[in-house]
Protein backbone atom coordinates (compact mmCIF):
# COMPACT_ATOMS: atom_id res chain seq x y z
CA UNK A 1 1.20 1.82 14.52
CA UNK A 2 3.70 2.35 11.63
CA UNK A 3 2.13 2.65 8.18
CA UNK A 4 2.61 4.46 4.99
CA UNK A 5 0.37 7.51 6.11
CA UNK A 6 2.60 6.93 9.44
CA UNK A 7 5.87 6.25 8.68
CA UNK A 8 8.13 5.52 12.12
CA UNK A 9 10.86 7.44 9.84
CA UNK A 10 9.20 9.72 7.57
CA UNK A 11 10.72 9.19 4.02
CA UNK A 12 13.09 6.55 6.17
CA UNK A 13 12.24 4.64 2.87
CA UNK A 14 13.20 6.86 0.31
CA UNK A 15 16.54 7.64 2.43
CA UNK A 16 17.15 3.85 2.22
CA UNK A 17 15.96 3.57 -1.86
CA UNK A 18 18.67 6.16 -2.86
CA UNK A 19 21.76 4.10 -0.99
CA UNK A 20 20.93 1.34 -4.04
CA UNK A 21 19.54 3.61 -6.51
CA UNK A 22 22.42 6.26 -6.48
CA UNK A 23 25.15 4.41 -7.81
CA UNK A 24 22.83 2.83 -10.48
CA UNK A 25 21.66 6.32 -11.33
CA UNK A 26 25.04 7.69 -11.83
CA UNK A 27 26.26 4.69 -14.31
CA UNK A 28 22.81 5.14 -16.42
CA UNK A 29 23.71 5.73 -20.32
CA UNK A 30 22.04 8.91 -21.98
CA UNK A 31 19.90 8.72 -24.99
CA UNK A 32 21.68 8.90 -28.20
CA UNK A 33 19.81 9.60 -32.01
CA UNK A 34 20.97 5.87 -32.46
CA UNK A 35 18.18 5.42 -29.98
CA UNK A 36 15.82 6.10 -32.11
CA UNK A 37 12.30 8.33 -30.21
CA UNK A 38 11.95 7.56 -26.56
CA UNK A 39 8.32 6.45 -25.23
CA UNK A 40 6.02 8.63 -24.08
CA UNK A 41 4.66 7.71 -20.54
CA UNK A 42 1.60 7.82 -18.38
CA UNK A 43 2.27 7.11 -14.55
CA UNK A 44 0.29 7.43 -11.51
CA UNK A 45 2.30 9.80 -9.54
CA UNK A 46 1.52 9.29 -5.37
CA UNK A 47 2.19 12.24 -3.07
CA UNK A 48 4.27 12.23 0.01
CA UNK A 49 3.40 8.30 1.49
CA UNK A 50 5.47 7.49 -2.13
CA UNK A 51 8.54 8.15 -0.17
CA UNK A 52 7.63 5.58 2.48
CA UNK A 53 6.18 2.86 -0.37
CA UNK A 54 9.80 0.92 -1.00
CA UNK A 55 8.46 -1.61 -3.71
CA UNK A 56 6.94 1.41 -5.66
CA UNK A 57 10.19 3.68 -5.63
CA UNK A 58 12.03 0.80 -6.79
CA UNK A 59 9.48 0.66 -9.20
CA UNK A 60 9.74 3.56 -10.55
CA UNK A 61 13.68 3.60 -10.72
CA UNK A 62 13.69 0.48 -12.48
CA UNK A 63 11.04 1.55 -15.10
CA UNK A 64 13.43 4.50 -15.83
CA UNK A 65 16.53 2.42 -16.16
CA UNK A 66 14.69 0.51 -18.77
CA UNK A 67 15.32 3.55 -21.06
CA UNK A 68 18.47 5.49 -21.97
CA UNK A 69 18.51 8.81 -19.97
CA UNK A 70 16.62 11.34 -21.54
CA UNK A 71 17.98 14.75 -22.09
CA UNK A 72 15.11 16.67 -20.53
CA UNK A 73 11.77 15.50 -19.40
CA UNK A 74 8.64 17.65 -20.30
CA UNK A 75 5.33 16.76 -18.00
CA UNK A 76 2.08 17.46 -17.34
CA UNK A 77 0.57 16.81 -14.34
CA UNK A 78 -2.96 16.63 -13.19
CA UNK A 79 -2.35 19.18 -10.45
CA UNK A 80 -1.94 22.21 -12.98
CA UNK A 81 -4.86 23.14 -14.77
CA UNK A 82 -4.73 26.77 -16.63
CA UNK A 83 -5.40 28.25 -19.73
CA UNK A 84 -3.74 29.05 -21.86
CA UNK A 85 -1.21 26.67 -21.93
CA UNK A 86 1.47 27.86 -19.68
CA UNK A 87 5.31 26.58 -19.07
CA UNK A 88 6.88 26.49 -15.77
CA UNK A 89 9.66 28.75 -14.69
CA UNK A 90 12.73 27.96 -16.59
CA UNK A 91 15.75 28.69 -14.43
CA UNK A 92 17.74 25.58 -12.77
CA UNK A 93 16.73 24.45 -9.26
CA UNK A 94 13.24 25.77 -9.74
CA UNK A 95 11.31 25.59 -6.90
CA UNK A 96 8.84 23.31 -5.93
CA UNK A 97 5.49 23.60 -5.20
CA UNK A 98 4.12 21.62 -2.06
CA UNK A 99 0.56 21.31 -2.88
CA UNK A 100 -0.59 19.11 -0.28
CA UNK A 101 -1.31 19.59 3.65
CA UNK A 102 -1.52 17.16 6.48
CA UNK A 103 1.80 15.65 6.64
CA UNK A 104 5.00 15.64 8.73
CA UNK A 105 7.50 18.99 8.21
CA UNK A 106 9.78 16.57 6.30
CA UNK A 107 8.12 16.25 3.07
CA UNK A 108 7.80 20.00 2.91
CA UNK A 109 11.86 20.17 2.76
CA UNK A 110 12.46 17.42 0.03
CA UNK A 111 14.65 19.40 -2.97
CA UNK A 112 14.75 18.33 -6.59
CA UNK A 113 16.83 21.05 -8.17
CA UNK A 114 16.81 20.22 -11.58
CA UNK A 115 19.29 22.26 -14.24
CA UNK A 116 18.19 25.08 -16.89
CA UNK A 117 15.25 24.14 -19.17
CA UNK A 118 15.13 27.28 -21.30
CA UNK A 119 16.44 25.34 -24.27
CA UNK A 120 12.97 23.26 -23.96
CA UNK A 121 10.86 25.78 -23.17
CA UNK A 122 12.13 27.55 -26.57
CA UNK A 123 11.81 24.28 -28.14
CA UNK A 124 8.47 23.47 -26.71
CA UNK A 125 6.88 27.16 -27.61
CA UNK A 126 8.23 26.33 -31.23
CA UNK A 127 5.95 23.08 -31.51
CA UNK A 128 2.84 25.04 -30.77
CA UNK A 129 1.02 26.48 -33.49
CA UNK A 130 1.02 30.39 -33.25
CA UNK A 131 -2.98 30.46 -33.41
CA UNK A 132 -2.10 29.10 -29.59
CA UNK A 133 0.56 30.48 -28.22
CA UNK A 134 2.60 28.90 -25.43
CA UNK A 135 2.40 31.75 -21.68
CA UNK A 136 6.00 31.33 -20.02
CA UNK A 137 5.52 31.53 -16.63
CA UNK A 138 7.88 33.13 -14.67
CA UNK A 139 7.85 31.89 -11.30
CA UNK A 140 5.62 28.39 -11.15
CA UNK A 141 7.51 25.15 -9.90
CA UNK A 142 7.11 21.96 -10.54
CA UNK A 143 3.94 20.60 -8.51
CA UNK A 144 4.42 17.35 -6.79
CA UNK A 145 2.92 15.37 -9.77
CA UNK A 146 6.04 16.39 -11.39
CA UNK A 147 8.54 16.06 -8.83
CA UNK A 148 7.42 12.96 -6.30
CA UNK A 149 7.46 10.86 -8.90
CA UNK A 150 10.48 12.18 -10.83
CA UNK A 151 12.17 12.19 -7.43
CA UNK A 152 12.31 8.42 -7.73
CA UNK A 153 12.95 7.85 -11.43
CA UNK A 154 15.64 10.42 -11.59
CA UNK A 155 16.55 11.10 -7.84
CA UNK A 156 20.05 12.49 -9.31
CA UNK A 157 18.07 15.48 -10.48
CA UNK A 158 20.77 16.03 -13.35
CA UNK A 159 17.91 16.30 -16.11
CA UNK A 160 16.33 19.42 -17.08
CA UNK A 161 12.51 19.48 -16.15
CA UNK A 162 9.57 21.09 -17.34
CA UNK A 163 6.15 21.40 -16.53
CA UNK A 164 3.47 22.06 -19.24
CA UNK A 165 -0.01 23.07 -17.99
CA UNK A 166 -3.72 21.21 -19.24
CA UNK A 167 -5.66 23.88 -20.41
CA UNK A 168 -8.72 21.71 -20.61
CA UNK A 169 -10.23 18.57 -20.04
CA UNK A 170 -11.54 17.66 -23.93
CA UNK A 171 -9.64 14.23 -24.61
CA UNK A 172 -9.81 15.51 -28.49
CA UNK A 173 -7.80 18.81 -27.77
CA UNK A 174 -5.45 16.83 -25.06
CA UNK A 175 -4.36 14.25 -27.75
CA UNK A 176 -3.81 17.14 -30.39
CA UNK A 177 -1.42 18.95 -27.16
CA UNK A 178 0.41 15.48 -27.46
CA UNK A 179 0.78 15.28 -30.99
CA UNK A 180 2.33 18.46 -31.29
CA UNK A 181 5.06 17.09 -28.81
CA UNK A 182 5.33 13.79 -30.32
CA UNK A 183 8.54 14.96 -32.35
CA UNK A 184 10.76 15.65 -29.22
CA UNK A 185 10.23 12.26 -27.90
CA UNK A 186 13.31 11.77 -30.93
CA UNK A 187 15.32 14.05 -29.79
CA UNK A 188 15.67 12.20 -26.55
CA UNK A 189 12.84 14.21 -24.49
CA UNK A 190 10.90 11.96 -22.49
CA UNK A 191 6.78 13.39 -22.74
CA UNK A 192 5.08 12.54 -19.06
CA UNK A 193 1.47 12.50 -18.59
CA UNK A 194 1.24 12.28 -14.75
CA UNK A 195 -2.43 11.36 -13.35
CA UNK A 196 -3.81 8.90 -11.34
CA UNK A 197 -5.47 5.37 -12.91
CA UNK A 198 -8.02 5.46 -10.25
CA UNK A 199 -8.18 8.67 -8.00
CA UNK A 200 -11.71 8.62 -5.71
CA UNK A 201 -10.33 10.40 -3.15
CA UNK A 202 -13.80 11.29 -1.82
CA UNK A 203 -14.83 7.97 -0.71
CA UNK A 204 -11.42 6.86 0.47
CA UNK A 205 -12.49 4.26 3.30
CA UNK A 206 -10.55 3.09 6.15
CA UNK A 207 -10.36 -0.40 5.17
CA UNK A 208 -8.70 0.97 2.23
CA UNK A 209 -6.34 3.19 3.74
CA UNK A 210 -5.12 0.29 6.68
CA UNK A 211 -5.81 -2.96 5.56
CA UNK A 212 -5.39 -2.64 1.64
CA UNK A 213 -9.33 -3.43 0.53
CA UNK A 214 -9.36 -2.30 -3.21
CA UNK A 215 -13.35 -1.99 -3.60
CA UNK A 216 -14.96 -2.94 -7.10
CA UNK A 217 -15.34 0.20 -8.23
CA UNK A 218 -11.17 0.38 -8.53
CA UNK A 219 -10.84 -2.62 -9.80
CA UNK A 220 -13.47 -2.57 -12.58
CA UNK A 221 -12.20 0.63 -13.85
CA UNK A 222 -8.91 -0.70 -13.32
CA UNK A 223 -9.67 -3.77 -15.76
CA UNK A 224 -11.63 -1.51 -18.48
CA UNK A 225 -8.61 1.17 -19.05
CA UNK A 226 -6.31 -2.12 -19.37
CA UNK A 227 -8.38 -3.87 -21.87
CA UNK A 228 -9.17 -0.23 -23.70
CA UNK A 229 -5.66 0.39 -23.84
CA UNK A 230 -4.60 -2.97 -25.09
CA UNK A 231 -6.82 -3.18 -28.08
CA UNK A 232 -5.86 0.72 -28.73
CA UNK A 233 -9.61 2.09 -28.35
CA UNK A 234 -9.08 5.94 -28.19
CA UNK A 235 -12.90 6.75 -28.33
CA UNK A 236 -13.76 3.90 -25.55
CA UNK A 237 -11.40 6.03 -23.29
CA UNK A 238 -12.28 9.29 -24.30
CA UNK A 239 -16.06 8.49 -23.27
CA UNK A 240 -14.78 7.06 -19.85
CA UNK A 241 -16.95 9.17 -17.94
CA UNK A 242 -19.86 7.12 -19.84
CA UNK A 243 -18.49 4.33 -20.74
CA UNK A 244 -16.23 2.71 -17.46
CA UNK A 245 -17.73 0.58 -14.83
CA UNK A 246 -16.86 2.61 -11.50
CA UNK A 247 -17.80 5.80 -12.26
CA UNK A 248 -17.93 8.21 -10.84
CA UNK A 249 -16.44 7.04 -7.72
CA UNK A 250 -13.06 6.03 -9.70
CA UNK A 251 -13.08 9.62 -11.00
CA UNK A 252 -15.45 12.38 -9.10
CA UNK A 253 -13.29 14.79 -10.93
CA UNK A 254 -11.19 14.47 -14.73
CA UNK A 255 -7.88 15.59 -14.31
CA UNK A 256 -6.08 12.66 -12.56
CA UNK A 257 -7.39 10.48 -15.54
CA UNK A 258 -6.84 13.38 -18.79
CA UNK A 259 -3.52 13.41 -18.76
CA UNK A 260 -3.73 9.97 -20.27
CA UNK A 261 -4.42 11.66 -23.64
CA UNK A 262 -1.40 14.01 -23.60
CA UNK A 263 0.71 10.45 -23.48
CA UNK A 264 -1.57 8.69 -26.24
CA UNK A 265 -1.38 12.05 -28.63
CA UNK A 266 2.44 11.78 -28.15
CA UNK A 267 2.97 8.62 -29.08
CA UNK A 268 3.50 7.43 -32.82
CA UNK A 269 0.56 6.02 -33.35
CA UNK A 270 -2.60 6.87 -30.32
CA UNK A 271 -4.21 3.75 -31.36
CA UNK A 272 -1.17 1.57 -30.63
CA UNK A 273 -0.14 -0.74 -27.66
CA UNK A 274 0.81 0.30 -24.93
CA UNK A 275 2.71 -1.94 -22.41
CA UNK A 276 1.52 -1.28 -18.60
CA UNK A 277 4.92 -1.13 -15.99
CA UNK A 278 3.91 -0.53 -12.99
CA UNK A 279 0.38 -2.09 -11.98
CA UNK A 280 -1.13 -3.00 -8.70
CA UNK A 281 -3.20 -0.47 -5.66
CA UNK A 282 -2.36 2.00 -3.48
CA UNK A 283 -4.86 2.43 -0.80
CA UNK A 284 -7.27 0.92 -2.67
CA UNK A 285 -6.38 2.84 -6.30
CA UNK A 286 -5.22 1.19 -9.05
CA UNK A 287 -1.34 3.03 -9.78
CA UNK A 288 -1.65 1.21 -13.09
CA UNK A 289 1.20 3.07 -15.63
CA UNK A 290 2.12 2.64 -18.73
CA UNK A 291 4.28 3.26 -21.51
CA UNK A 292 3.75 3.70 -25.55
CA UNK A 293 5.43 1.49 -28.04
């Protein structure tokens, strides 16, 4: 039986998104200073079924073409944890890093070779303070919470991409990481925080994974990060692992959740709206994503 975990074509949807989305891609206006700063994002990233999930590609795209093109993208994803904080490699068409097992040869061959970030990495090293000094790594890709999703915002892969690590879980530290990149967001870099809203991979059932049953726990965390968000309550979220109905089965472990505070840090104010764009489950997870205002 065809499903997203088995697809009759594997990625037959993305190969079907990018007939529409190309041309749309291609006619996108770049950011301009007129523009005034870009947002900074939080989005729940999928892993290889993304490429079979046609509503949330198109998604995706459209949530991009809501914004001018940026002229680089800087992310960090929940699937690079390492101190001190370390930059990817640089160079253009950096490879990728296919951290996840299980699936068909075809997602193990997708490309997303992006152009030269060096003038971001230089630009990104400069916003650190030199009490904590920025490790350029010379060979590390992008992981696939970097380029699944960007695969589907961006799928001309004309931006230059760059992947800064989490060197710790502390919501306090992650929002000062953000606030240090909160002045590139007006020079037209767009500041990713790539996670998962809800992420209990451990107790994955499969009602959830065939017939779309989104059990409470999901759904009450779900609801609590929304209403957290919308009234701008920093601490409520950073004491999630107290504080949220659903734990810890919405989050066994932090760092699908963290990178949250990376996007709040970078935004003008971290106590601000936010205004969610993509909401709704995937195999029983809320994908809830949002962006600052």
């Amino acid at each position: 039986m065809s499903s997203l975990f088995n697809p009759a074509v594997p990625a037959g949807a993305y190969d079907e998104f990018l007939l529409e989305a190309l041309p749309r891609a291609r006619s996108q206006r770049t950011w301009e200073p007129a523009d005034g700063p870009l947002p900074a994002l939080y989005l729940s990233h999928g892993a290889p079924p993304l490429f079979d999930d046609g509503p949330w590609l198109r998604e995706l795209f459209g949530w991009a073409q809501s914004m001018p093109k940026p002229t680089s993208i800087l992310i960090v994803s929940a699937h690079w944890e390492s101190a001190p904080l370390s930059l990817s490699a640089t160079g253009a068409g950096t490879p990728l890093v296919y951290d996840f097992g299980g699936f068909h040869p075809r997602y193990y061959t997708m490309a997303h070779a992006t152009p030269d970030a060096s003038a971001l990495a230089r630009r990104v090293a400069g916003a650190m303070p030199d009490s904590d000094p920025v490790h350029q790594h010379p060979r590390r890709g992008l992981d696939h919470g970097a380029w699944v999703p960007l695969m589907a915002m961006y799928p001309l892969a004309d931006i230059p991409v760059l992947q800064l690590s989490m060197p710790t879980q502390d919501p306090v530290k992650l929002l000062a990481i953000g606030a240090r990149l909160r002045e590139l967001r007006a020079e037209g870099v767009l500041v990713i925080g790539s996670g998962f809203m809800v992420h209990g991979l451990p107790f994955v059932t499969r009602e959830m994974l065939f017939s779309g049953v989104v059990p409470a726990w999901s759904s009450d965390f779900d609801g609590w990060a929304a209403e957290a968000l919308g009234r701008g309550d920093v601490d409520e979220l950073a004491g999630y692992q107290q504080h949220a109905p659903g734990m810890p089965f919405a989050h066994p472990t932090p760092e699908h959740f963290t990178p949250l505070f990376v996007t709040l840090g970078a935004a003008d104010r971290p106590d601000g709206p936010v205004r969610s764009a993509i909401e709704g489950y995937m195999m029983g997870f809320s994908k809830r994503s949002f962006q600052t205002l």
